[in-house]
PDB file of N, CA and C in Angstrom:
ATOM      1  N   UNK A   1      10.601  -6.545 -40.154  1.00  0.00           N
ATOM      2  CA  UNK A   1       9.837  -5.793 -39.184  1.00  0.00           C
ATOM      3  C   UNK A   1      10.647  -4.536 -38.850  1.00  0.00           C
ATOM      4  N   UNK A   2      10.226  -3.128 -39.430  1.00  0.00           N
ATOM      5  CA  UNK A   2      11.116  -2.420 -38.998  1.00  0.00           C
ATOM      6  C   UNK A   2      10.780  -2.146 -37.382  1.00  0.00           C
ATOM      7  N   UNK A   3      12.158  -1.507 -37.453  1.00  0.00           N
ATOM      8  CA  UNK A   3      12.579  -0.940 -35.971  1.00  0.00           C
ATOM      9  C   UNK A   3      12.072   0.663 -35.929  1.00  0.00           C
ATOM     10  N   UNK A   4      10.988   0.951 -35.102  1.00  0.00           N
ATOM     11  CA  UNK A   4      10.296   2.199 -34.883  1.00  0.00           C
ATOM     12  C   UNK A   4      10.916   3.117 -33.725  1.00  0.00           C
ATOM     13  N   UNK A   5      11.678   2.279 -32.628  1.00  0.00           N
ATOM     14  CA  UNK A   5      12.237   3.148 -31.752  1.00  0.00           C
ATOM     15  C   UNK A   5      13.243   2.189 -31.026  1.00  0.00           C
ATOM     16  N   UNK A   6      14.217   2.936 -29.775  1.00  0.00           N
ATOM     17  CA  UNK A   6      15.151   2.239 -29.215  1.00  0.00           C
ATOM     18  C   UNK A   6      15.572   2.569 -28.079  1.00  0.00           C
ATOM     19  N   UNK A   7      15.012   2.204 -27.164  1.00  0.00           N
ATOM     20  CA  UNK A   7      15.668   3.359 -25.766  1.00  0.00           C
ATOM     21  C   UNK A   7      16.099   2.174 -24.739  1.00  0.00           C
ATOM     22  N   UNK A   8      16.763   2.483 -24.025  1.00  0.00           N
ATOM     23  CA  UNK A   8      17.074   1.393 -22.527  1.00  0.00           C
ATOM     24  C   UNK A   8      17.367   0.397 -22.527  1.00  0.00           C
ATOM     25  N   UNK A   9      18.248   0.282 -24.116  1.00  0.00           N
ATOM     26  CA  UNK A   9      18.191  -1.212 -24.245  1.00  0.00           C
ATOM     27  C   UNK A   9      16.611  -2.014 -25.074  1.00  0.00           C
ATOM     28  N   UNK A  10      15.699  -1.503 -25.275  1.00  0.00           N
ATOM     29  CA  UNK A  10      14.281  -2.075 -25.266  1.00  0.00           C
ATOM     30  C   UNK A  10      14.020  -1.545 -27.170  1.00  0.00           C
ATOM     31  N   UNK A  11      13.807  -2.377 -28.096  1.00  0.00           N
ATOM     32  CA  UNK A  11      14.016  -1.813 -29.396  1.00  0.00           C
ATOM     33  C   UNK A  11      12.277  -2.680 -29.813  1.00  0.00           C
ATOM     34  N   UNK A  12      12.070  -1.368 -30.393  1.00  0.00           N
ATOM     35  CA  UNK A  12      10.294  -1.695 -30.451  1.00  0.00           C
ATOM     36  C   UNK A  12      10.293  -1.361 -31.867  1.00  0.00           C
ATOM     37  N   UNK A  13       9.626  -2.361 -32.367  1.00  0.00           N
ATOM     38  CA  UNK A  13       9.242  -2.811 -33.629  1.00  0.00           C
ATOM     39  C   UNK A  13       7.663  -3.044 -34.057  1.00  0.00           C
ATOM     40  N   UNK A  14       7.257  -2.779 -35.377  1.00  0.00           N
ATOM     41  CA  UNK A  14       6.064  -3.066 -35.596  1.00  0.00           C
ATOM     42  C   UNK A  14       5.907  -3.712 -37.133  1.00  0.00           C
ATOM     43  N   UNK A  15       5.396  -4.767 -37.228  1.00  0.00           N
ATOM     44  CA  UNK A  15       4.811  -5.601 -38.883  1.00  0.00           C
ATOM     45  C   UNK A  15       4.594  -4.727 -39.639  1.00  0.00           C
ATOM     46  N   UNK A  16       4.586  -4.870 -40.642  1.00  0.00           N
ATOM     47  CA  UNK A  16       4.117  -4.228 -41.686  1.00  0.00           C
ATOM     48  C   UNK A  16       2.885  -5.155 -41.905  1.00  0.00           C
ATOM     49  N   UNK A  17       1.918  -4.990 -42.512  1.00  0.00           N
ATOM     50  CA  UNK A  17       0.496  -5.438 -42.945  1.00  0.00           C
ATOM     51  C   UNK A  17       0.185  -6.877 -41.423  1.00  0.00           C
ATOM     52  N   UNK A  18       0.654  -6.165 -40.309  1.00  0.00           N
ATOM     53  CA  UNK A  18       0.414  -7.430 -39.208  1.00  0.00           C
ATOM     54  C   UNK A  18      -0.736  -7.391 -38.464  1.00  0.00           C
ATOM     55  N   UNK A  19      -1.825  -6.894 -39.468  1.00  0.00           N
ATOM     56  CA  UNK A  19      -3.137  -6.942 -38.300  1.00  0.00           C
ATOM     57  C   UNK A  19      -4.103  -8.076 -38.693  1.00  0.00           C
ATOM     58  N   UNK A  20      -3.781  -9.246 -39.041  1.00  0.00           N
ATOM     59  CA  UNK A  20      -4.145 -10.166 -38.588  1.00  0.00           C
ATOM     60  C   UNK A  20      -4.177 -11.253 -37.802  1.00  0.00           C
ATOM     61  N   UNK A  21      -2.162 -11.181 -37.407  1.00  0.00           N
ATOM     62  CA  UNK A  21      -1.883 -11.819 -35.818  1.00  0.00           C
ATOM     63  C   UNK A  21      -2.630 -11.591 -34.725  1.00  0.00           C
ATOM     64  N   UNK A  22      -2.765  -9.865 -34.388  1.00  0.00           N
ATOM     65  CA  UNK A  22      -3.121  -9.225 -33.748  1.00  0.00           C
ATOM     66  C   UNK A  22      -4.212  -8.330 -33.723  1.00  0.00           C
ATOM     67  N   UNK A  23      -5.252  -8.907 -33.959  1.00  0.00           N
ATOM     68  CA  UNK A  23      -6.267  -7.712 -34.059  1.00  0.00           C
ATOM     69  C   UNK A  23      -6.344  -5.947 -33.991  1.00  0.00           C
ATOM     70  N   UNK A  24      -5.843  -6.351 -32.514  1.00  0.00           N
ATOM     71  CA  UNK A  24      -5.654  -4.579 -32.302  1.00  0.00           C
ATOM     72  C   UNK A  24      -4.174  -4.314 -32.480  1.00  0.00           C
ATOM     73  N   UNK A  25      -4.367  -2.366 -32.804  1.00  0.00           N
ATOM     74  CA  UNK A  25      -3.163  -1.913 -33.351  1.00  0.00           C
ATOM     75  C   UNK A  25      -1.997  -2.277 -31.976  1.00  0.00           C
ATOM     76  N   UNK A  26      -0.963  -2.582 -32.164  1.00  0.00           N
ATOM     77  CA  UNK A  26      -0.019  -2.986 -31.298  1.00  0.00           C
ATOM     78  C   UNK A  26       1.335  -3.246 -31.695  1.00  0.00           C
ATOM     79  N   UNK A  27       2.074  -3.236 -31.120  1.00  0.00           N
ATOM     80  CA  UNK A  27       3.715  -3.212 -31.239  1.00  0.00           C
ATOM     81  C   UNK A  27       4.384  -4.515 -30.245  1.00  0.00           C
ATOM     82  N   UNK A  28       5.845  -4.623 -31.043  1.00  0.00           N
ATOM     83  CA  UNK A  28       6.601  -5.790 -30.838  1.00  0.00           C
ATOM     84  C   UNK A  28       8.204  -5.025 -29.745  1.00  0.00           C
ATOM     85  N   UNK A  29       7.706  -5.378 -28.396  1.00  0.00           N
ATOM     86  CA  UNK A  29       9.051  -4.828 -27.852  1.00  0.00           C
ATOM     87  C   UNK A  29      10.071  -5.941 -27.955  1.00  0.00           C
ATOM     88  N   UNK A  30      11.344  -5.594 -27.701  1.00  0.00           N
ATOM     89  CA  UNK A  30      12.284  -6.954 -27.657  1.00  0.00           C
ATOM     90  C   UNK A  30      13.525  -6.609 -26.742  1.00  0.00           C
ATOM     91  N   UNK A  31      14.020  -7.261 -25.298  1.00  0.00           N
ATOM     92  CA  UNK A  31      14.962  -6.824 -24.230  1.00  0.00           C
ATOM     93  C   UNK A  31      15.660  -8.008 -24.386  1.00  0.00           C
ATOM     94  N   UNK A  32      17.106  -8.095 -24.442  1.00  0.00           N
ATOM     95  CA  UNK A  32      17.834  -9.358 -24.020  1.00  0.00           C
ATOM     96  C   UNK A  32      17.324 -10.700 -24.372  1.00  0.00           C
ATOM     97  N   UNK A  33      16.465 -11.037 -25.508  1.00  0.00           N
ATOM     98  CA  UNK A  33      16.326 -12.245 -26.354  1.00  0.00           C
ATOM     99  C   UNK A  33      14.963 -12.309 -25.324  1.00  0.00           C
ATOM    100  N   UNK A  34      14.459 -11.570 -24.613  1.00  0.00           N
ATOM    101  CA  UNK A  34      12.735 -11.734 -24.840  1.00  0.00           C
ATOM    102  C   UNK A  34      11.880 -10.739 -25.352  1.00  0.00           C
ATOM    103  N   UNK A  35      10.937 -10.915 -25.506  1.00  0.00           N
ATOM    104  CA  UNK A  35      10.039 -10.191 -26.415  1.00  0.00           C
ATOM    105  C   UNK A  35       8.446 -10.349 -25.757  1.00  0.00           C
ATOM    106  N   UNK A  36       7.968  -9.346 -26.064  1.00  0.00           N
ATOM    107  CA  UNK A  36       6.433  -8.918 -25.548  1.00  0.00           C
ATOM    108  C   UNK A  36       5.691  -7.929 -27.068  1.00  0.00           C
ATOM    109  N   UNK A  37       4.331  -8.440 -26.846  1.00  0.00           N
ATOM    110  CA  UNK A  37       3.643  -7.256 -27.659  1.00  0.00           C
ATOM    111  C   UNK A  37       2.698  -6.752 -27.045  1.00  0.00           C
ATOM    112  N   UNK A  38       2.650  -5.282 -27.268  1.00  0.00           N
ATOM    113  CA  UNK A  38       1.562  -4.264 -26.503  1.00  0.00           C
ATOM    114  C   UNK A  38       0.792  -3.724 -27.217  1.00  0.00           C
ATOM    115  N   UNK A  39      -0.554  -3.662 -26.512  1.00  0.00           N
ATOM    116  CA  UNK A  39      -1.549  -2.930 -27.313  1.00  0.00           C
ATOM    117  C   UNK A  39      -1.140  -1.436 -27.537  1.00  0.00           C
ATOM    118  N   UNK A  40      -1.319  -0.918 -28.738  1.00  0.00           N
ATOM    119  CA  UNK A  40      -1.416   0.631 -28.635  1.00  0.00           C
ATOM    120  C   UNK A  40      -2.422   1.376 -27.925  1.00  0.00           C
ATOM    121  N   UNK A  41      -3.631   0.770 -28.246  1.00  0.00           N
ATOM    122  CA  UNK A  41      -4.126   1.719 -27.227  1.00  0.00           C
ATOM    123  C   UNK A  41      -4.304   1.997 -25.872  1.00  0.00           C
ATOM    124  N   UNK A  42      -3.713   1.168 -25.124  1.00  0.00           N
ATOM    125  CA  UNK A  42      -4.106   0.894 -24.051  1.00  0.00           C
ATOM    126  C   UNK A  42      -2.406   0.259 -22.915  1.00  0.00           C
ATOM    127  N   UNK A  43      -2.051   0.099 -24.073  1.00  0.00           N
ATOM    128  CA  UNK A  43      -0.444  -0.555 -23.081  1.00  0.00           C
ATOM    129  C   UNK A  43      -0.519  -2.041 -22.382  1.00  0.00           C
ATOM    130  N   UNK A  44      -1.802  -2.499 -22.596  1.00  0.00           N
ATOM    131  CA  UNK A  44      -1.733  -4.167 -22.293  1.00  0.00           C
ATOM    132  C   UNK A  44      -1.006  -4.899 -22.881  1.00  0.00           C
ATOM    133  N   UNK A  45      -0.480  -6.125 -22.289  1.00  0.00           N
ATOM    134  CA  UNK A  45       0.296  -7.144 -22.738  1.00  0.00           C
ATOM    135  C   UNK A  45      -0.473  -8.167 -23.406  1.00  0.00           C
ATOM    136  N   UNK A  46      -0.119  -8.253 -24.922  1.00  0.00           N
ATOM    137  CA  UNK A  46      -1.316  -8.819 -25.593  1.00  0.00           C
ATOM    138  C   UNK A  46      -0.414 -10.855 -25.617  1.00  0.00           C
ATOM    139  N   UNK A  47       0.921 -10.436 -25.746  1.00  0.00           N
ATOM    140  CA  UNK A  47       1.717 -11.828 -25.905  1.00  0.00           C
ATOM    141  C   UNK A  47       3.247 -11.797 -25.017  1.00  0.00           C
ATOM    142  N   UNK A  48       3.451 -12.842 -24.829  1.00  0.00           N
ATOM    143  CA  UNK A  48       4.997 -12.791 -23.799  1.00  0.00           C
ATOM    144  C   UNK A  48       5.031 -11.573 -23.297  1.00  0.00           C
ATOM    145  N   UNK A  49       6.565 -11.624 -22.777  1.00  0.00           N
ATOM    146  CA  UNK A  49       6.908 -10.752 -21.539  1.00  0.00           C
ATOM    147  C   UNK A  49       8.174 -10.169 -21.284  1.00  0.00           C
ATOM    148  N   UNK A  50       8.066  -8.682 -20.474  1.00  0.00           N
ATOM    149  CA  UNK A  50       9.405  -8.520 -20.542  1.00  0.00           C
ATOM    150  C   UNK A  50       9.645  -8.031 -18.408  1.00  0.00           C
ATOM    151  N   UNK A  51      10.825  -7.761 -18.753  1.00  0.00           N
ATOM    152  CA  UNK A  51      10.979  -7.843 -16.790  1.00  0.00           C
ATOM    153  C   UNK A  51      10.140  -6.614 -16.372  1.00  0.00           C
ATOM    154  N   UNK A  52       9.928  -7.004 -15.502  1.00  0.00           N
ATOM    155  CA  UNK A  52       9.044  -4.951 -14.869  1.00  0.00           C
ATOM    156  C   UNK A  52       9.384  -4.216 -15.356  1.00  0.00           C
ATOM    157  N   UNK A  53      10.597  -3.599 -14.878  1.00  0.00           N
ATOM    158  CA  UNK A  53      10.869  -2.167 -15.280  1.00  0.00           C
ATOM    159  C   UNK A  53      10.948  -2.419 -16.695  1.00  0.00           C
ATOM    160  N   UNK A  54      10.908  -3.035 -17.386  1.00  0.00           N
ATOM    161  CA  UNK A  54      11.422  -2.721 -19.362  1.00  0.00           C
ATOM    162  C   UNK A  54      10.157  -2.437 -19.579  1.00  0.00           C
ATOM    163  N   UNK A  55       8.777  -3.415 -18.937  1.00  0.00           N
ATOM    164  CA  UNK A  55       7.500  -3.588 -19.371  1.00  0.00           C
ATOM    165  C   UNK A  55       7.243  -1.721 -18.584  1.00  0.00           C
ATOM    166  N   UNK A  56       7.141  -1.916 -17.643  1.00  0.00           N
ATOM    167  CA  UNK A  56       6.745  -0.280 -17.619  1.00  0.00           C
ATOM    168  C   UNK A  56       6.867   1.126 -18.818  1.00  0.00           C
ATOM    169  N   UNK A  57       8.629   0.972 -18.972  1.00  0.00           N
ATOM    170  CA  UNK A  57       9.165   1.819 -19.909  1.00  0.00           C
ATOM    171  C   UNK A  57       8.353   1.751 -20.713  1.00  0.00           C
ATOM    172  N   UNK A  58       8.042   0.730 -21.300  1.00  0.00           N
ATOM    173  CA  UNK A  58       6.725   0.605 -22.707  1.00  0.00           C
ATOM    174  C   UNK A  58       6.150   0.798 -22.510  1.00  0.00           C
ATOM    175  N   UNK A  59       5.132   0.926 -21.506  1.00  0.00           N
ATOM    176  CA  UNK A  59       3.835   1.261 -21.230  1.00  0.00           C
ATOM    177  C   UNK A  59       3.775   2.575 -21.124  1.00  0.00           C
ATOM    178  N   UNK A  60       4.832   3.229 -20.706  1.00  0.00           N
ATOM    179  CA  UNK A  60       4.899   4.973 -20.160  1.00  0.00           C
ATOM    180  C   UNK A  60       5.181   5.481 -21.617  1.00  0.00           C
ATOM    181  N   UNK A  61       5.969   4.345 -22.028  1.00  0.00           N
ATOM    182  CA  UNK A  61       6.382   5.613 -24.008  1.00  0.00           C
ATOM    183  C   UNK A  61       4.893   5.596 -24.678  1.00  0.00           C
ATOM    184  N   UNK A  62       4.187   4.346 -24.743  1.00  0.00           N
ATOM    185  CA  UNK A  62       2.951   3.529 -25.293  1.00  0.00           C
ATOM    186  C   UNK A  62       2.084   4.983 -25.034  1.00  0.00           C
ATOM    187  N   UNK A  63       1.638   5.427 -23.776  1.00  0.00           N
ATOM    188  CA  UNK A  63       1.229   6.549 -23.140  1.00  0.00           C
ATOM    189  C   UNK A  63       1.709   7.927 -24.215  1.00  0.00           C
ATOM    190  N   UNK A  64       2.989   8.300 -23.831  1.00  0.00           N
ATOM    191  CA  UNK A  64       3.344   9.684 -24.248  1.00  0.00           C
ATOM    192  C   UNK A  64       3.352   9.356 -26.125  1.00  0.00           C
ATOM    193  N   UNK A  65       3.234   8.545 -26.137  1.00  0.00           N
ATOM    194  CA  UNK A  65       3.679   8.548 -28.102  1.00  0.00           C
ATOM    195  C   UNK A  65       2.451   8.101 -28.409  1.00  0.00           C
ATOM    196  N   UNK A  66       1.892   7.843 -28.201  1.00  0.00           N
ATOM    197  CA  UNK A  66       0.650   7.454 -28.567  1.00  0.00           C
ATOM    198  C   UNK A  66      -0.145   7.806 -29.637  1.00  0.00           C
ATOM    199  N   UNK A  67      -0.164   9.311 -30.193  1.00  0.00           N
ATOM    200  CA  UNK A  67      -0.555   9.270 -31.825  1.00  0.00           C
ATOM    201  C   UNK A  67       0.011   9.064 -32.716  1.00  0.00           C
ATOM    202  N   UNK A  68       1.306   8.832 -32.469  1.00  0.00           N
ATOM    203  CA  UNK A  68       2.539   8.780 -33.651  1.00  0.00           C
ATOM    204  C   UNK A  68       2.261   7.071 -33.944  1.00  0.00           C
ATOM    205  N   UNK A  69       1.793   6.622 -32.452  1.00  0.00           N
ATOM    206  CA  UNK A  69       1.906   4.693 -32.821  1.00  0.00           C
ATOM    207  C   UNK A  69       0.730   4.704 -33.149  1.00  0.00           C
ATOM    208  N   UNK A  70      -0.208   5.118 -33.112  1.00  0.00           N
ATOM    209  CA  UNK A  70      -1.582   5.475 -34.233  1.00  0.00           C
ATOM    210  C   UNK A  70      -1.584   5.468 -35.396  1.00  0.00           C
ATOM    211  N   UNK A  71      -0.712   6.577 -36.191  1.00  0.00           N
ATOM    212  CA  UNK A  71      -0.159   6.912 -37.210  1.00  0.00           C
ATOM    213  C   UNK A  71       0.242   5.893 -38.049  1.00  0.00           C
ATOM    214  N   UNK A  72       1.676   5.538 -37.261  1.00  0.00           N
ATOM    215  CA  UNK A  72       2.452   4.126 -37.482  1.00  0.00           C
ATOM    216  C   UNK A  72       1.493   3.191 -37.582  1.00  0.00           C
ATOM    217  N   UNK A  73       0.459   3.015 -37.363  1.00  0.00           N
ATOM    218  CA  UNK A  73      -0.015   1.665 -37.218  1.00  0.00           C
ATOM    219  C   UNK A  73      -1.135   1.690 -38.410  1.00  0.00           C
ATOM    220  N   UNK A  74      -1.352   2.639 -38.793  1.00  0.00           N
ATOM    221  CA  UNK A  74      -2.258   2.708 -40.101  1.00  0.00           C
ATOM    222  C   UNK A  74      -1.355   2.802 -41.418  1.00  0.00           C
ATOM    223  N   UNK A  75      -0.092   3.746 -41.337  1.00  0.00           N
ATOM    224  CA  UNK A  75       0.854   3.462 -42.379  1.00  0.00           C
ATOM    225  C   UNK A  75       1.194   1.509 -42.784  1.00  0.00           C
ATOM    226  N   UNK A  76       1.292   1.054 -41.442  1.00  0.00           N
ATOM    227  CA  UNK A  76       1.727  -0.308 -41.631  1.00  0.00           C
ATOM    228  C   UNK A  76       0.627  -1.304 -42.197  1.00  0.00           C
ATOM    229  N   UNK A  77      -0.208  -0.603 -41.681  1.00  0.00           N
ATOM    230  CA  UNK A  77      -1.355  -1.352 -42.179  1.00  0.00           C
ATOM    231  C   UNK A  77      -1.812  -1.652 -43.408  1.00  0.00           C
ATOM    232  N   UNK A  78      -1.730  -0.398 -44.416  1.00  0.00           N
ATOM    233  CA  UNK A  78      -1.909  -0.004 -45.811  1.00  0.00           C
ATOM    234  C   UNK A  78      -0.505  -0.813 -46.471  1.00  0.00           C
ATOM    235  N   UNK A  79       0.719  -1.015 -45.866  1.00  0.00           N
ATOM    236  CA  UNK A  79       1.576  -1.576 -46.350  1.00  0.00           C
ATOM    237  C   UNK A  79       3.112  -0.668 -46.551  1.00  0.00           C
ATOM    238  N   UNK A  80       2.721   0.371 -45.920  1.00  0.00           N
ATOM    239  CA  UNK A  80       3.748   1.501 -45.976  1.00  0.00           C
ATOM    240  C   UNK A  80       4.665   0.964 -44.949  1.00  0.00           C
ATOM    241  N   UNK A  81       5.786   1.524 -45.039  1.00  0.00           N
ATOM    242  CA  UNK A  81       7.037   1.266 -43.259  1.00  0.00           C
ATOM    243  C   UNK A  81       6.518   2.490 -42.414  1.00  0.00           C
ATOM    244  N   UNK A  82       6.596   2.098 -41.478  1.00  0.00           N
ATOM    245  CA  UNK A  82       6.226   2.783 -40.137  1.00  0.00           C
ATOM    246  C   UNK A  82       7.874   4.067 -39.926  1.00  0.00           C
ATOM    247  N   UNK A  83       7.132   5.226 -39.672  1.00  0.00           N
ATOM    248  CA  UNK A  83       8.399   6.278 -38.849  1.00  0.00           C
ATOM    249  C   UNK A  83       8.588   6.155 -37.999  1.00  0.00           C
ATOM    250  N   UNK A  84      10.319   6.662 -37.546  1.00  0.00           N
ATOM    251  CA  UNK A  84      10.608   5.891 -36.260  1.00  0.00           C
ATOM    252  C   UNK A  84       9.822   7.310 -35.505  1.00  0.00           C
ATOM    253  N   UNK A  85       9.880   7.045 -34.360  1.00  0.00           N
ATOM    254  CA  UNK A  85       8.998   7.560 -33.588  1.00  0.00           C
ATOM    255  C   UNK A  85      10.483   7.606 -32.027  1.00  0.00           C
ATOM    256  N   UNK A  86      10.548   8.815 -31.651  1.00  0.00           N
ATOM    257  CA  UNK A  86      11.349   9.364 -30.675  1.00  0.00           C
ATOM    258  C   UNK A  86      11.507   8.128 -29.394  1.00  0.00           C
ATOM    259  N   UNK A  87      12.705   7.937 -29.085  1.00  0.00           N
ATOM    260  CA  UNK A  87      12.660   7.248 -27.956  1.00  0.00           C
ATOM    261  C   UNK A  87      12.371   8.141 -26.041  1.00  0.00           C
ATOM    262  N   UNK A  88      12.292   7.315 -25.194  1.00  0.00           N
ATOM    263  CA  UNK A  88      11.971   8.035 -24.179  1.00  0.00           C
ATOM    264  C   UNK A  88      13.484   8.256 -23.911  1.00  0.00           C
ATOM    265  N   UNK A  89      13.693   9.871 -22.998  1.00  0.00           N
ATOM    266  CA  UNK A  89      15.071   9.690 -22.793  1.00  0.00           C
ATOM    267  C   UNK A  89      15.198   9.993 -21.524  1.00  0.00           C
TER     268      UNK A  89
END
């Protein structure tokens, strides 16, 4: 699963060909041995969890990056690796 970005401690990852776990396009965050996945379009918590403030951070990058995890998410889809995509700083 590559690693698409990395900020605050919070390292967000996305499947390659993973849209059948998950229906919608979405990403794999991971803080201190827990893990959450978020919708792209929308920043909902589709599985597990991470503490407030980490879950925010994702939701606010989810927001500002948002065509690039578009992008990413159709490259992955076709079977390509996803670009990393800028962290928030």
């Amino acid at each position: 699963m590559p690693l698409i970005s990395n900020f605050f401690g919070i390292e967000i990852r996305m499947h390659v060909n993973d849209d059948k776990q998950h229906k919608l396009p979405h990403i794999h965050a991971y803080y201190q041995g827990q893990r959450a996945v978020f919708s792209i379009s929308d920043g909902t918590v589709l599985a597990g969890k991470l503490p407030r403030r980490q879950r925010r951070l994702v939701q606010a990058w989810i927001e500002i990056r948002n065509e690039e995890l578009i992008d990413d998410w159709e490259l992955a889809v076709q079977g390509t690796a996803p670009s990393p995509i800028r962290p928030l700083s």
